[in-house]
C-alpha atoms as a PDB file:
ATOM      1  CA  UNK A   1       0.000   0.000   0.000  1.00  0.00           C
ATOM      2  CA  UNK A   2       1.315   3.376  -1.114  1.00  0.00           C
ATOM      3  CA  UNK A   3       0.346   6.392   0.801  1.00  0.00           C
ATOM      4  CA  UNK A   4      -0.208   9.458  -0.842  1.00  0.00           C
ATOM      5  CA  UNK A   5       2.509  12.368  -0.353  1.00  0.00           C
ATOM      6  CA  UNK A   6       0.312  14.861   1.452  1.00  0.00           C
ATOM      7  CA  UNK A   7      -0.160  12.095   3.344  1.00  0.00           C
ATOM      8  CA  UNK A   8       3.568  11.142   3.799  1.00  0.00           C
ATOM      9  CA  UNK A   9       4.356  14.547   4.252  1.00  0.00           C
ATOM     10  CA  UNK A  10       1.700  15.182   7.299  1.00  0.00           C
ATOM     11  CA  UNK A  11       2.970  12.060   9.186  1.00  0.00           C
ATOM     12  CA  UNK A  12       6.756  13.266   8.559  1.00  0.00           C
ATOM     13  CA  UNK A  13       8.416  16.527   8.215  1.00  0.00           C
ATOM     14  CA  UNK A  14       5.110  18.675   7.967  1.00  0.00           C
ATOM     15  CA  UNK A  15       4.570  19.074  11.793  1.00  0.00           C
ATOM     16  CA  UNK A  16       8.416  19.983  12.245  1.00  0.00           C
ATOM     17  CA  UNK A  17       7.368  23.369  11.504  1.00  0.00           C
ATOM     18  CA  UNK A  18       4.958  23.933  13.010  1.00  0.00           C
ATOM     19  CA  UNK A  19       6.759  22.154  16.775  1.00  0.00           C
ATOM     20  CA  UNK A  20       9.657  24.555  15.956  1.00  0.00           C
ATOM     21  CA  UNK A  21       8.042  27.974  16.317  1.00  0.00           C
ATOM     22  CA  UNK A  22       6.331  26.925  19.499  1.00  0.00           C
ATOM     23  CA  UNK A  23       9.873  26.070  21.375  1.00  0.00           C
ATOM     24  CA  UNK A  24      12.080  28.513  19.951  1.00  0.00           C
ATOM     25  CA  UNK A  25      10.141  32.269  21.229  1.00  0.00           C
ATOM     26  CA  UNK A  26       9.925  33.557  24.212  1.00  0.00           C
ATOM     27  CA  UNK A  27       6.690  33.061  25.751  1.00  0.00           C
ATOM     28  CA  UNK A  28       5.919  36.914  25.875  1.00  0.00           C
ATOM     29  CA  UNK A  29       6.337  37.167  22.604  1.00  0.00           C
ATOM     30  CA  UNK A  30       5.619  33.420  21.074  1.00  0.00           C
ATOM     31  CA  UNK A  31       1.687  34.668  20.050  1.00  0.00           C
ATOM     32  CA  UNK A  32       2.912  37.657  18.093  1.00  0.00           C
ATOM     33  CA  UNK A  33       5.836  36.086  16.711  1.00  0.00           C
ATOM     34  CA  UNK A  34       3.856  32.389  15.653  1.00  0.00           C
ATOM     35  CA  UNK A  35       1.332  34.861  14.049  1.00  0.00           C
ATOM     36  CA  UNK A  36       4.407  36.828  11.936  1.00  0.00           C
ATOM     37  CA  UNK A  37       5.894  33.240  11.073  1.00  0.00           C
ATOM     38  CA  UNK A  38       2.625  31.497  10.121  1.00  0.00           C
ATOM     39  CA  UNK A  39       2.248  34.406   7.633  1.00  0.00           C
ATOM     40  CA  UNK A  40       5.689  34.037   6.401  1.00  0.00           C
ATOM     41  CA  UNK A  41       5.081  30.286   5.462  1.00  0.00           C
ATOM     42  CA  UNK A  42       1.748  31.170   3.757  1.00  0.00           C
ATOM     43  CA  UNK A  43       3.533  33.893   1.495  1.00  0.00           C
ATOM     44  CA  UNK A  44       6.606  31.109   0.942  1.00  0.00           C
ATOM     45  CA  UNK A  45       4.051  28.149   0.111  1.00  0.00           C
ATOM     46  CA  UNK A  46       1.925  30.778  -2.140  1.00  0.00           C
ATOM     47  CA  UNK A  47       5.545  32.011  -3.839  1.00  0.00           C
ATOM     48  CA  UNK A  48       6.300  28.252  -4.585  1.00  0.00           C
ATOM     49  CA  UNK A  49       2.598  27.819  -6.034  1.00  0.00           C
ATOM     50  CA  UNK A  50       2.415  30.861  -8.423  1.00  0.00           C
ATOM     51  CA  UNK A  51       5.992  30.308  -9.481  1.00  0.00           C
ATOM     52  CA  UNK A  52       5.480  26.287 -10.074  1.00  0.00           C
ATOM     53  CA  UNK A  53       4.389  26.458 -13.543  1.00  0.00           C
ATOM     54  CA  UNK A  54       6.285  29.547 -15.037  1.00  0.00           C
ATOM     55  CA  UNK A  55       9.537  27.829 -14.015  1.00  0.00           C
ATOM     56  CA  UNK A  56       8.233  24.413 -15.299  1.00  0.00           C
ATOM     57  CA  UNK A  57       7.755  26.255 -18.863  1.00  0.00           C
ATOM     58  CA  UNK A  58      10.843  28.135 -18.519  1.00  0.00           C
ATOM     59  CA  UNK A  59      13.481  24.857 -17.213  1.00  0.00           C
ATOM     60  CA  UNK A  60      11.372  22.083 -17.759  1.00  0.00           C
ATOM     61  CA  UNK A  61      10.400  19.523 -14.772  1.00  0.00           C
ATOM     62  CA  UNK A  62      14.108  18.309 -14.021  1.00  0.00           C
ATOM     63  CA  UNK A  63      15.291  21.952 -13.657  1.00  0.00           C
ATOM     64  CA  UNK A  64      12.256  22.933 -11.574  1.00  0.00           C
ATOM     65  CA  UNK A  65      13.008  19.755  -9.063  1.00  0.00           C
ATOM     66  CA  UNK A  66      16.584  20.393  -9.280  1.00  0.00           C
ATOM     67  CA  UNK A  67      16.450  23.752  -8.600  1.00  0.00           C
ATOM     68  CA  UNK A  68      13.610  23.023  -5.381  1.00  0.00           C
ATOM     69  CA  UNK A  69      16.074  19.918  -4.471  1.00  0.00           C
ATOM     70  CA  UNK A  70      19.124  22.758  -4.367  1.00  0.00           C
ATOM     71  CA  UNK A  71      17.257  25.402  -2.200  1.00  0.00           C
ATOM     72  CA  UNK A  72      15.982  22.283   0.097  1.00  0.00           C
ATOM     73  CA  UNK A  73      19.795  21.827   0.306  1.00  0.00           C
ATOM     74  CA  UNK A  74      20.830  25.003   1.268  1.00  0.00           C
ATOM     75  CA  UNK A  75      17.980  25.450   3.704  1.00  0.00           C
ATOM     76  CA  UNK A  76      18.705  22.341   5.335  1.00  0.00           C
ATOM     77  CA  UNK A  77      22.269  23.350   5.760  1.00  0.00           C
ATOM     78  CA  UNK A  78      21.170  26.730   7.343  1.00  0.00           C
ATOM     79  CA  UNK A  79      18.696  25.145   9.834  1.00  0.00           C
ATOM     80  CA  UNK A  80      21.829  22.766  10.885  1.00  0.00           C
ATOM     81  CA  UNK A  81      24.220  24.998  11.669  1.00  0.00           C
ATOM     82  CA  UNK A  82      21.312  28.028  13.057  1.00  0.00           C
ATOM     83  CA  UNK A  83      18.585  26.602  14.510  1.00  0.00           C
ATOM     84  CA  UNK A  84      19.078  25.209  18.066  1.00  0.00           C
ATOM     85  CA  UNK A  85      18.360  21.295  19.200  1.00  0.00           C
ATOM     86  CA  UNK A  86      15.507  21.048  21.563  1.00  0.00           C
ATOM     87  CA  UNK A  87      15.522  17.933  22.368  1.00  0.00           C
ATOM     88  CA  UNK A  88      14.733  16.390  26.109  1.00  0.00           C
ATOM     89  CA  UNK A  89      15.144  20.679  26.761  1.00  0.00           C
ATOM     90  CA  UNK A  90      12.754  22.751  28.919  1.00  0.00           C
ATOM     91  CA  UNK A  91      11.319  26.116  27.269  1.00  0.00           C
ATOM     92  CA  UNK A  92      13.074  27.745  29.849  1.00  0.00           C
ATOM     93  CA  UNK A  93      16.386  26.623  28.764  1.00  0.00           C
ATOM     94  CA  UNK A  94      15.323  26.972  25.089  1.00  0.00           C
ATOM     95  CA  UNK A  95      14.174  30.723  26.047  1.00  0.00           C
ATOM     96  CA  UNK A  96      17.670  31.147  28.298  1.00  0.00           C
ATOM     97  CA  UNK A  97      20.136  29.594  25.149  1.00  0.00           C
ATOM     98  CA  UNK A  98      18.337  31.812  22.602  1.00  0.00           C
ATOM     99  CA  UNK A  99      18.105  35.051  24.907  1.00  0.00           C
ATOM    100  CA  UNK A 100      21.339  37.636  24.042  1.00  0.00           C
ATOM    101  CA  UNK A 101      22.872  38.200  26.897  1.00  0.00           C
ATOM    102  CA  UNK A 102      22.351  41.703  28.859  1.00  0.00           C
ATOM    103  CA  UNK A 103      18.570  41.159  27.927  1.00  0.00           C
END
């Protein structure tokens, strides 16, 4: 049985997202800020949507999935070297690791 990739993709790396901006603000500021990032991922997702079929026309399928598979890369190697572990971590320590100090 073959599950379909939405579905894939909901039991996988969809909820990462969504689990990251929860741990990583500051809880006086995590309502505002989930609201500013939530939009941010709408514009991205409606970017890649509107932009899907002029690149396909312009580079073809392999160029448009090469091109996604390259920016996947670079974002993944951006999220390894910025974005914090949180594992088996309290908010608290999240909030105190993240917070500059003086603030």
């Amino acid at each position: 049985m073959r599950l379909p990739a939405g579905a894939s993709f909901a039991i996988g790396l969809g909820p990462v997202f969504w689990l990251l901006i929860a741990e990583i603000y500051p809880l006086r500021i995590r309502g505002a800020a989930m609201s500013v990032v939530s939009m941010a991922n709408w514009a991205a997702n409606f970017v890649v949507t509107v932009s899907f079929l002029t690149l396909l026309n312009a580079i073809g399928g392999v160029g448009v999935f090469f091109l996604y598979g390259f920016l996947t890369l670079v974002a993944l190697a951006y999220f390894w070297r910025k974005v914090p572990e949180t594992k088996c971590r309290s908010l608290q320590q999240i909030e105190r690791d993240l917070t500059p100090a003086g603030h």
